[in-house]
C-alpha atoms as a PDB file:
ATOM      1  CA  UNK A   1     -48.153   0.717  42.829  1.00  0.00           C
ATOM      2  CA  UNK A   2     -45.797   0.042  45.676  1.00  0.00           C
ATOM      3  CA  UNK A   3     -42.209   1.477  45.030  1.00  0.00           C
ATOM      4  CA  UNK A   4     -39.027   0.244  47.304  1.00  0.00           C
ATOM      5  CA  UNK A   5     -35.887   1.533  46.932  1.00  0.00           C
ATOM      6  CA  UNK A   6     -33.190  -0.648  47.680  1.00  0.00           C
ATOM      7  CA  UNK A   7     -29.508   0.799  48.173  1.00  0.00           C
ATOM      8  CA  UNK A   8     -26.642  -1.552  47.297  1.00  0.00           C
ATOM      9  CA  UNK A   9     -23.583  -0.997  49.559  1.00  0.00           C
ATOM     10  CA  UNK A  10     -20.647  -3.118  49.058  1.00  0.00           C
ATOM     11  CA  UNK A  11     -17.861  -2.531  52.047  1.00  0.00           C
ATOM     12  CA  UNK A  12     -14.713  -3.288  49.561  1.00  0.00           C
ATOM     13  CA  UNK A  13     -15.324  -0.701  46.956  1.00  0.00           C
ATOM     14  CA  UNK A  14     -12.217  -1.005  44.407  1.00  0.00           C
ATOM     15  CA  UNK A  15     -10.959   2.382  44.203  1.00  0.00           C
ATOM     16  CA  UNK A  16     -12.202   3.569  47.217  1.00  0.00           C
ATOM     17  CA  UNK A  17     -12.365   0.478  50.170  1.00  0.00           C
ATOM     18  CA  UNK A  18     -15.409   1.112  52.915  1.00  0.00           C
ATOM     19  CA  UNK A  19     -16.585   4.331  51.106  1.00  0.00           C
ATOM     20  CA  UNK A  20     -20.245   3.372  51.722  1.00  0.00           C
ATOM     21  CA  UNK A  21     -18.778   4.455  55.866  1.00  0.00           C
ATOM     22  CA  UNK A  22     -16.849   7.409  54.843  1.00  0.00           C
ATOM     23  CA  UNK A  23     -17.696  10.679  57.206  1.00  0.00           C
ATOM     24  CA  UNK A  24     -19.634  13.532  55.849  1.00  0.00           C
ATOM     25  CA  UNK A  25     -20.286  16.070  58.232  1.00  0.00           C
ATOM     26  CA  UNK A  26     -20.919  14.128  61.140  1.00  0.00           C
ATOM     27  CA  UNK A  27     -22.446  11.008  59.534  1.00  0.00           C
ATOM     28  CA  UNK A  28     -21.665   8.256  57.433  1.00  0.00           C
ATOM     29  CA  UNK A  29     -22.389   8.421  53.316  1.00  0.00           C
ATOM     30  CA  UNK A  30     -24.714   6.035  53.452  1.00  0.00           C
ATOM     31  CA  UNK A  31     -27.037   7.888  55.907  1.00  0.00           C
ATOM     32  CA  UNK A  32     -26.821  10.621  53.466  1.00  0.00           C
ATOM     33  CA  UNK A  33     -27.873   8.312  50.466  1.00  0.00           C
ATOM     34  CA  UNK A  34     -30.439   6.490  52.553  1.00  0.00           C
ATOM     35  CA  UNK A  35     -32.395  10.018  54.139  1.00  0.00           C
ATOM     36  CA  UNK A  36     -32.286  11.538  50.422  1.00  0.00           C
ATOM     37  CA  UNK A  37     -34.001   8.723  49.176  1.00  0.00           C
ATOM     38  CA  UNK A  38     -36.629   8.236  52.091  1.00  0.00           C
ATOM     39  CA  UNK A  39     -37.491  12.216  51.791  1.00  0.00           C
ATOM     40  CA  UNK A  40     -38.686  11.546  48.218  1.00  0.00           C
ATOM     41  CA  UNK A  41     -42.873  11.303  48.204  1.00  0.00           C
ATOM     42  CA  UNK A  42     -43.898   8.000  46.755  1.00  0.00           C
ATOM     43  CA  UNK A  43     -41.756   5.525  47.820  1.00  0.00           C
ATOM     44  CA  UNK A  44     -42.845   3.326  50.249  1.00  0.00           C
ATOM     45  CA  UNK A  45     -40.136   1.748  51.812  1.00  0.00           C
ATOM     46  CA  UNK A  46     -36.320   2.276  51.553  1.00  0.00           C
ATOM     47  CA  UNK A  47     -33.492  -0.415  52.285  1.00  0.00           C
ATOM     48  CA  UNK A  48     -29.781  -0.370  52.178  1.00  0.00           C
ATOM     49  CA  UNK A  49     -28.325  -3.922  50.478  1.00  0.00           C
ATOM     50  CA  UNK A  50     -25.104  -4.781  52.954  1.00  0.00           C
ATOM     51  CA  UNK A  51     -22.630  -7.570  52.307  1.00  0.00           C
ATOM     52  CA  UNK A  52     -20.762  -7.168  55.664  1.00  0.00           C
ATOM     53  CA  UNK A  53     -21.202  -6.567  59.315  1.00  0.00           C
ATOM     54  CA  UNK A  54     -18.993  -2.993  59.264  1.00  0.00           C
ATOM     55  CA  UNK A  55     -21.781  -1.634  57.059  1.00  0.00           C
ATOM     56  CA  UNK A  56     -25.048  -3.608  59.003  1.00  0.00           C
ATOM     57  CA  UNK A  57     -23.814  -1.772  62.256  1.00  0.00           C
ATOM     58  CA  UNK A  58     -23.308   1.469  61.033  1.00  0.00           C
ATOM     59  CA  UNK A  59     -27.236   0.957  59.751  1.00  0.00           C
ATOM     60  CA  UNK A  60     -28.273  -0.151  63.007  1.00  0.00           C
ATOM     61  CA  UNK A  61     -26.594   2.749  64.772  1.00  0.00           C
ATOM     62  CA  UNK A  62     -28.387   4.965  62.339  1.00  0.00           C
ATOM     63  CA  UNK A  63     -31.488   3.686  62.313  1.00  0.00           C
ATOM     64  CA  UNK A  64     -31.387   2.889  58.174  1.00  0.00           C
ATOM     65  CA  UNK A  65     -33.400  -0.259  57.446  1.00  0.00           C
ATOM     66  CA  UNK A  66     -31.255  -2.886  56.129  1.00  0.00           C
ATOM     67  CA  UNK A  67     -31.070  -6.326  54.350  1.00  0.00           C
ATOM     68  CA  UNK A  68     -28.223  -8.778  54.477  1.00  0.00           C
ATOM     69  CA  UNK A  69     -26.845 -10.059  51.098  1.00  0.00           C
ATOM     70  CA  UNK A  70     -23.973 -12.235  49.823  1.00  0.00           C
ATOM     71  CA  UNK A  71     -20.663 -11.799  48.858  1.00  0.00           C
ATOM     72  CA  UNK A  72     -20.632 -13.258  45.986  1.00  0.00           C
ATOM     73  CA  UNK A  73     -22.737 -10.805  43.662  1.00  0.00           C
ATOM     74  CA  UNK A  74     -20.226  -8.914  40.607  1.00  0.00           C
ATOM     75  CA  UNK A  75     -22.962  -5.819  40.200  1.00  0.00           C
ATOM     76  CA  UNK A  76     -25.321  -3.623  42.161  1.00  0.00           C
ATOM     77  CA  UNK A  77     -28.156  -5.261  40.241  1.00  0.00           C
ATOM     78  CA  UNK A  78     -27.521  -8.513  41.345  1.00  0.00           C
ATOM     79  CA  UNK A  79     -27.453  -7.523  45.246  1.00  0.00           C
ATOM     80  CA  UNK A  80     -30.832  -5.773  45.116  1.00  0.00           C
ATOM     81  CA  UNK A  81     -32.091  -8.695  42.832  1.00  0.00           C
ATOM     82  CA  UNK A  82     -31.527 -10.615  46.137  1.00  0.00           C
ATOM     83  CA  UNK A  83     -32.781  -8.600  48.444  1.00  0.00           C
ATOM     84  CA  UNK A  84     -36.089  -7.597  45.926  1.00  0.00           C
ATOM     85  CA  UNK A  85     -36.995 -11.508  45.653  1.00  0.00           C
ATOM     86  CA  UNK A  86     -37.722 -11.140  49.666  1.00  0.00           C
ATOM     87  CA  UNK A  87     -39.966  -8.326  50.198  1.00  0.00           C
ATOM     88  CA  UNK A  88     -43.127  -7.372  48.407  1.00  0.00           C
ATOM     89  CA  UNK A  89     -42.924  -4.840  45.695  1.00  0.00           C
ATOM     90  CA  UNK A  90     -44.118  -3.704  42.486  1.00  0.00           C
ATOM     91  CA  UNK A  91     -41.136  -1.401  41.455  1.00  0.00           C
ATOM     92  CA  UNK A  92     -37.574  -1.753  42.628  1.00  0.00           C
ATOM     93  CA  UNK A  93     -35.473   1.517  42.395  1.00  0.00           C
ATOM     94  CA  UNK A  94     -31.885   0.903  42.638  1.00  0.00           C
ATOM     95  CA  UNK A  95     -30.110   4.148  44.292  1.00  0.00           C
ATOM     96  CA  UNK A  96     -26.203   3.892  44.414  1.00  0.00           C
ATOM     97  CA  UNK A  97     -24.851   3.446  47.369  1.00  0.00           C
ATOM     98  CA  UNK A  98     -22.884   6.227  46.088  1.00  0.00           C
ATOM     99  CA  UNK A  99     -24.745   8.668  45.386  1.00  0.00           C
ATOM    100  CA  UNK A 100     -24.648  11.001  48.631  1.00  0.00           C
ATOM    101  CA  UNK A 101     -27.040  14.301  46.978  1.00  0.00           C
ATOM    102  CA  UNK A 102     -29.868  11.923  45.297  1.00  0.00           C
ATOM    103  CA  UNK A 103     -32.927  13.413  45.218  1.00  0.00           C
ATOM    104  CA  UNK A 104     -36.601  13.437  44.774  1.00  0.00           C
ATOM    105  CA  UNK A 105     -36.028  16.135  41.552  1.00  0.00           C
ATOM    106  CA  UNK A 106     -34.673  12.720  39.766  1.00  0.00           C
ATOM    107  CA  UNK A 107     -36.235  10.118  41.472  1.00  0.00           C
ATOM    108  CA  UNK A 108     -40.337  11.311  41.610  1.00  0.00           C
ATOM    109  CA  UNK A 109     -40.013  11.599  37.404  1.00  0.00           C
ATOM    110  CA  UNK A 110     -38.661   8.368  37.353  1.00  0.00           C
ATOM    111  CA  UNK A 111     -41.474   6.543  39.276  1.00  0.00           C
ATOM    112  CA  UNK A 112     -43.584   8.329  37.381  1.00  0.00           C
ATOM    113  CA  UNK A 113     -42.957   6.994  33.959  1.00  0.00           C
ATOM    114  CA  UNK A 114     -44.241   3.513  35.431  1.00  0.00           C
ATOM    115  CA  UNK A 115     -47.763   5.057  35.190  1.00  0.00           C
ATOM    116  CA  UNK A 116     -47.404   4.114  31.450  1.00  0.00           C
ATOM    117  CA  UNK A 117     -47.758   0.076  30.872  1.00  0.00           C
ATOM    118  CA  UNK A 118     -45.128  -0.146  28.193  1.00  0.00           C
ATOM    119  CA  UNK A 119     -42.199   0.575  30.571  1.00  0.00           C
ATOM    120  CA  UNK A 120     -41.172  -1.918  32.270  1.00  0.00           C
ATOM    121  CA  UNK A 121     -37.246  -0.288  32.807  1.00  0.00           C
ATOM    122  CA  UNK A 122     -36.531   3.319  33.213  1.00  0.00           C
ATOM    123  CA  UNK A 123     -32.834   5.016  34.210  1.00  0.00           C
ATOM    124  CA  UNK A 124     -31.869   8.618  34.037  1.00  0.00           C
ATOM    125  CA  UNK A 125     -29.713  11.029  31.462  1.00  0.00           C
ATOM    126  CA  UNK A 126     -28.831  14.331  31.354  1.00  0.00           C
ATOM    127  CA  UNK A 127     -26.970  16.428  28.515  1.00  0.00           C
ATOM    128  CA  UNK A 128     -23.604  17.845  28.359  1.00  0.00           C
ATOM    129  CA  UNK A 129     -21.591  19.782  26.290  1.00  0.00           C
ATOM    130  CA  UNK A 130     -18.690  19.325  28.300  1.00  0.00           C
ATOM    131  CA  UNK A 131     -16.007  18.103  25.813  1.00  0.00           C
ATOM    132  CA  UNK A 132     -13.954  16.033  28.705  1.00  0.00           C
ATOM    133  CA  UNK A 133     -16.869  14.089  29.981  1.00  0.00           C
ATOM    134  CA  UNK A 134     -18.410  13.702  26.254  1.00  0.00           C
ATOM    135  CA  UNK A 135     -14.750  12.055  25.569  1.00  0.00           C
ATOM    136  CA  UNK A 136     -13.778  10.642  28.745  1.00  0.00           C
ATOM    137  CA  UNK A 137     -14.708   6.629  28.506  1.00  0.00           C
ATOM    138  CA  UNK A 138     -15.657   6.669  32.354  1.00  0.00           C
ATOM    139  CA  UNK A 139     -18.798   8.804  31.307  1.00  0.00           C
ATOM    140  CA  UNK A 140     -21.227   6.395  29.725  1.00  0.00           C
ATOM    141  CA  UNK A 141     -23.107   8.248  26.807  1.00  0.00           C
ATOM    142  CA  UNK A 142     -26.652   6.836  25.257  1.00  0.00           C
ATOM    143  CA  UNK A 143     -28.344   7.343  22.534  1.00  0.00           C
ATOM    144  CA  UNK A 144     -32.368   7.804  22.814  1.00  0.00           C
ATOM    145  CA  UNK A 145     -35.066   7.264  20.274  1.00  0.00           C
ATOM    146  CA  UNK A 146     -37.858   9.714  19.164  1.00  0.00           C
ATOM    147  CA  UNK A 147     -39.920   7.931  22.635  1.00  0.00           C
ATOM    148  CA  UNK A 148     -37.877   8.494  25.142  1.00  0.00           C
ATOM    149  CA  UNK A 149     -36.223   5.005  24.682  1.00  0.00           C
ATOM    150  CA  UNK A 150     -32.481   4.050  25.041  1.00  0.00           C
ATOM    151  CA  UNK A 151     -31.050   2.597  21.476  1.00  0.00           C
ATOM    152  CA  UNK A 152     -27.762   2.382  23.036  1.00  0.00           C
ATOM    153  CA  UNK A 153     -25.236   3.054  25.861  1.00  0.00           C
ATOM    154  CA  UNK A 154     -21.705   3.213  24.929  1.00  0.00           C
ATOM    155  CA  UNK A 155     -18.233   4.686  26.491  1.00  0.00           C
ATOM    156  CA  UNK A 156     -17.236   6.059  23.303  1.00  0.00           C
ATOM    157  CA  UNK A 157     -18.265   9.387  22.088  1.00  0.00           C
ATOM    158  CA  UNK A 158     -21.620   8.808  20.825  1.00  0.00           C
ATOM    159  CA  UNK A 159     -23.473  10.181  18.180  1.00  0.00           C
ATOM    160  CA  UNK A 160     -20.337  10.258  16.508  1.00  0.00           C
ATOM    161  CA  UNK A 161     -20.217  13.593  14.089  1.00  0.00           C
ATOM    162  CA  UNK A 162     -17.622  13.020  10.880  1.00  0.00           C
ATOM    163  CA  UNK A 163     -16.115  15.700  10.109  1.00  0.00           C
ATOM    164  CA  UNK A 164     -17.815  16.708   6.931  1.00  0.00           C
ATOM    165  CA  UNK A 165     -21.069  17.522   9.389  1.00  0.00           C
ATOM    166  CA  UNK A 166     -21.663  20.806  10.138  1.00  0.00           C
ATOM    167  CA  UNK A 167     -24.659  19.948  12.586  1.00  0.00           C
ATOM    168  CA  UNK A 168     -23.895  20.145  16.321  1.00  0.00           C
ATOM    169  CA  UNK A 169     -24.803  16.921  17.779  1.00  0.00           C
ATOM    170  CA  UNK A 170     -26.386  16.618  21.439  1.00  0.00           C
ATOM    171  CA  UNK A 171     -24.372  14.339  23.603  1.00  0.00           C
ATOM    172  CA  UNK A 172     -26.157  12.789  26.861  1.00  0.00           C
ATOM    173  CA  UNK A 173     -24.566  10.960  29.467  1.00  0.00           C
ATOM    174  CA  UNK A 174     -26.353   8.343  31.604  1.00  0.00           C
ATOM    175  CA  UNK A 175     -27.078   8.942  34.962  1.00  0.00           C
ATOM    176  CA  UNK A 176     -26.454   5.344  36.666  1.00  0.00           C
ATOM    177  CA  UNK A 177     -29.929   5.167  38.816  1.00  0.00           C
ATOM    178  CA  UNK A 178     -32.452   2.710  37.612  1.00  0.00           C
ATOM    179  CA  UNK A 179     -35.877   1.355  38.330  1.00  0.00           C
ATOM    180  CA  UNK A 180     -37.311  -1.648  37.242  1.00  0.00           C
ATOM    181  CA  UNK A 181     -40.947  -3.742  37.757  1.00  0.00           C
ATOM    182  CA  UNK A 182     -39.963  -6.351  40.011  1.00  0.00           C
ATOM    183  CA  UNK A 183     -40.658  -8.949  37.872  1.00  0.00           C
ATOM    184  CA  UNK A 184     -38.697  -7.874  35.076  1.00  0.00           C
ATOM    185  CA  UNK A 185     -35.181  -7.333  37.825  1.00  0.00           C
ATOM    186  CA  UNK A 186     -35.613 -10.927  38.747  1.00  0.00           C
ATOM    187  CA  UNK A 187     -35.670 -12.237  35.531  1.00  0.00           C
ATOM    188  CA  UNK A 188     -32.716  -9.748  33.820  1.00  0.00           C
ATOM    189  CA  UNK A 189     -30.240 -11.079  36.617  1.00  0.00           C
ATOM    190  CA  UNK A 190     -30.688 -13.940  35.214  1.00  0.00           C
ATOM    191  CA  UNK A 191     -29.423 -13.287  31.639  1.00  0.00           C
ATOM    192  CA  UNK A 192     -26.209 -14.706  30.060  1.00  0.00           C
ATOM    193  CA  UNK A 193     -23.511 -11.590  29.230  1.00  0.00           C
ATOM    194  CA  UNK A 194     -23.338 -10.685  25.775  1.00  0.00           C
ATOM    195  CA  UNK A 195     -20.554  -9.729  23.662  1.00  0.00           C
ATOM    196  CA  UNK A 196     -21.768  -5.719  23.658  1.00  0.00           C
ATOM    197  CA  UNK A 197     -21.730  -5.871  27.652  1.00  0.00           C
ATOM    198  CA  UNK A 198     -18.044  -7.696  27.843  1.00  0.00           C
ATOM    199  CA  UNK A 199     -16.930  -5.369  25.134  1.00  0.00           C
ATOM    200  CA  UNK A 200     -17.863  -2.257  26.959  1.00  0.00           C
ATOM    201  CA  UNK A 201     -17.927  -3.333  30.343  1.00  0.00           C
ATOM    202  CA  UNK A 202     -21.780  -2.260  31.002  1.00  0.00           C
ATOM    203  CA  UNK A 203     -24.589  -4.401  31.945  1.00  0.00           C
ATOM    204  CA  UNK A 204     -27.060  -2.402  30.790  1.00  0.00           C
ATOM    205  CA  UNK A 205     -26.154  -3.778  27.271  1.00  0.00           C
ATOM    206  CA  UNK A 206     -27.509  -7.142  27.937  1.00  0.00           C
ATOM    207  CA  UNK A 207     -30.887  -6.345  28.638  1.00  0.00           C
ATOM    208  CA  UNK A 208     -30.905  -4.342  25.321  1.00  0.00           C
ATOM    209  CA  UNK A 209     -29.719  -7.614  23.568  1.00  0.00           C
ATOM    210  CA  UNK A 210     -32.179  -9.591  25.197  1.00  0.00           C
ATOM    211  CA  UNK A 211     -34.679  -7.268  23.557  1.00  0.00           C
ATOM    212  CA  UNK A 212     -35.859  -5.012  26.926  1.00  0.00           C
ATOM    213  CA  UNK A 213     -36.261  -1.742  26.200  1.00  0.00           C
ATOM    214  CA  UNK A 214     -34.828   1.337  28.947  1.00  0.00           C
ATOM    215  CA  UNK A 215     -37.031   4.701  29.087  1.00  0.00           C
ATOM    216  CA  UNK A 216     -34.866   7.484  29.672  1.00  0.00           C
ATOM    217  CA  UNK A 217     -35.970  10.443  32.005  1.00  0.00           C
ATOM    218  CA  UNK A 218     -33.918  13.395  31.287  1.00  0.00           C
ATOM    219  CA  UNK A 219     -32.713  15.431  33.914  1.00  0.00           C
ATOM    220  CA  UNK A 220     -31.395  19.016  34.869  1.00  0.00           C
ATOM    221  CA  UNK A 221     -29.559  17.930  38.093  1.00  0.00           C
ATOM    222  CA  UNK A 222     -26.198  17.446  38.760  1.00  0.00           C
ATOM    223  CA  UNK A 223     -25.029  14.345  40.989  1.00  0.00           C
ATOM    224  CA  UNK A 224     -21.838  13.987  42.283  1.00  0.00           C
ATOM    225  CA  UNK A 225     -20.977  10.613  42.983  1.00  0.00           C
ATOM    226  CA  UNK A 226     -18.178   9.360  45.473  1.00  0.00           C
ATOM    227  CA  UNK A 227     -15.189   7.410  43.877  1.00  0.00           C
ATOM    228  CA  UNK A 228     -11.889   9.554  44.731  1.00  0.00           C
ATOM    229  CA  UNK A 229     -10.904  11.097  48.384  1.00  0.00           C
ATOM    230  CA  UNK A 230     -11.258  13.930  46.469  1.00  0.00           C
ATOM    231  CA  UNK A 231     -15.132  13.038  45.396  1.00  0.00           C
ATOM    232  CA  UNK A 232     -15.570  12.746  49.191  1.00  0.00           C
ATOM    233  CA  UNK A 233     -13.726  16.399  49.592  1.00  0.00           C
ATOM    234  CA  UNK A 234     -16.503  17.597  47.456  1.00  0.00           C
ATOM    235  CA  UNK A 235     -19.495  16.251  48.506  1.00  0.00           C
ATOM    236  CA  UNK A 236     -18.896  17.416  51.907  1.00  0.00           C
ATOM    237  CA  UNK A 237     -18.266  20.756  50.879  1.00  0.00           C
ATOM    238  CA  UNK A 238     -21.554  20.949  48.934  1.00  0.00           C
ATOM    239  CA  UNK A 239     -23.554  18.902  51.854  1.00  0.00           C
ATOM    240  CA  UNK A 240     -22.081  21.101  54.278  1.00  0.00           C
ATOM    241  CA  UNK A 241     -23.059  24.889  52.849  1.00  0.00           C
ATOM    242  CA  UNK A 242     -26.183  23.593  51.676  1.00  0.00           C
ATOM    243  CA  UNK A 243     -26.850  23.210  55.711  1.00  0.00           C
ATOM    244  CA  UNK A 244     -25.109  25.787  56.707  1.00  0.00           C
END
């Protein structure tokens, strides 16, 4: 199987504008993103997804292979749908553009659950019993079946204990990196919303109602993606005395 990782990188990030160019130790996050990604054993090719020239020329001055895409698109899927309906592939992995410490510890199990037939979407989890991310809405929790397979992906605290249960429940929270067959990204782009996704603001949802089913790899390792200044702060710390 061929595997290509494609990096979406949107320049106007909402809460934190041109983050994808942000300095971390000497170079910008997207190198860091893009060199992770291209270390990993297995994937064939890797290319960042840019919407505007500031981004396409800090590529070209780093030597990351790049694809233009439009302005239009509302998700990360949708840009590397673009970009995946160009290039020859059998399994798109979508790395945020993000995500400055991805590495091959999550992505190598997750190419490797395509070796089974029956998956034709796989994405990432890892448990937590930290009581402020289990109820903090920004971390999205799932819910996985006796197979490995998502049930469902919600913001609210789920499995939801009542208070008459003594037994502990295990809370996971999703780890947003995804891969996909090809065919099967092309053709969930193209799905109307649904009232689960607009309710809880996650796109996931809709392939779910449209009856595709998400393997879940779970994972030990901690990401830390870049949203806040103070993200940034962190990640550069980390990067930095991990070099050091």
């Amino acid at each position: 199987m061929k595997f290509i990782a494609l990096i979406p990188a949107r320049f106007r990030s909402t809460r934190l504008p041109g983050k994808v160019l942000k300095d971390i130790n000497g170079k910008p996050l997207i190198y860091h993103v893009y060199m992770n990604t291209r270390r990993t054993s297995g994937i064939d090719d890797c290319i960042v997804c840019c919407d505007e020239d500031p981004v396409a020329d800090a590529c070209r001055r780093n030597d990351i292979n790049y694809i233009m895409t439009g302005t239009h698109h509302t998700s990360g899927t949708s840009r590397i749908a673009e970009a995946a309906a160009r290039i020859e592939a059998d399994v798109i992995i979508n790395v945020q553009g993000d995500e400055p410490m991805i590495s091959s510890k999550i992505l190598t199990p997750l190419m490797e659950t395509f070796n089974d037939p029956a998956v034709d979407i796989a994405t990432v989890v890892k448990r937590t019993d930290d009581e402020n991310e289990i109820q903090n809405e920004n971390v999205v929790k799932a819910v996985i079946d006796a197979k490995g397979f998502a049930m469902y992906f919600s913001r609210a605290t789920i499995p939801h204990r009542r208070k008459d249960v003594t037994r502990e429940a295990v809370y996971r929270k999703h780890i947003g990196v995804y891969a996909y067959r090809k065919n099967v990204l092309l053709d969930i782009v193209k799905l109307p919303p649904c009232d689960y996704e607009s309710i809880e603001m996650l796109e996931q949802l809709r392939w779910l109602h449209a009856g595709y089913r998400i393997r879940t790899i779970e994972t030990a390792e901690t990401l830390y993606g870049v949203d806040t200044p103070e993200d940034l702060a962190l990640v550069t710390d980390i990067l930095k005395n991990r070099h050091s």
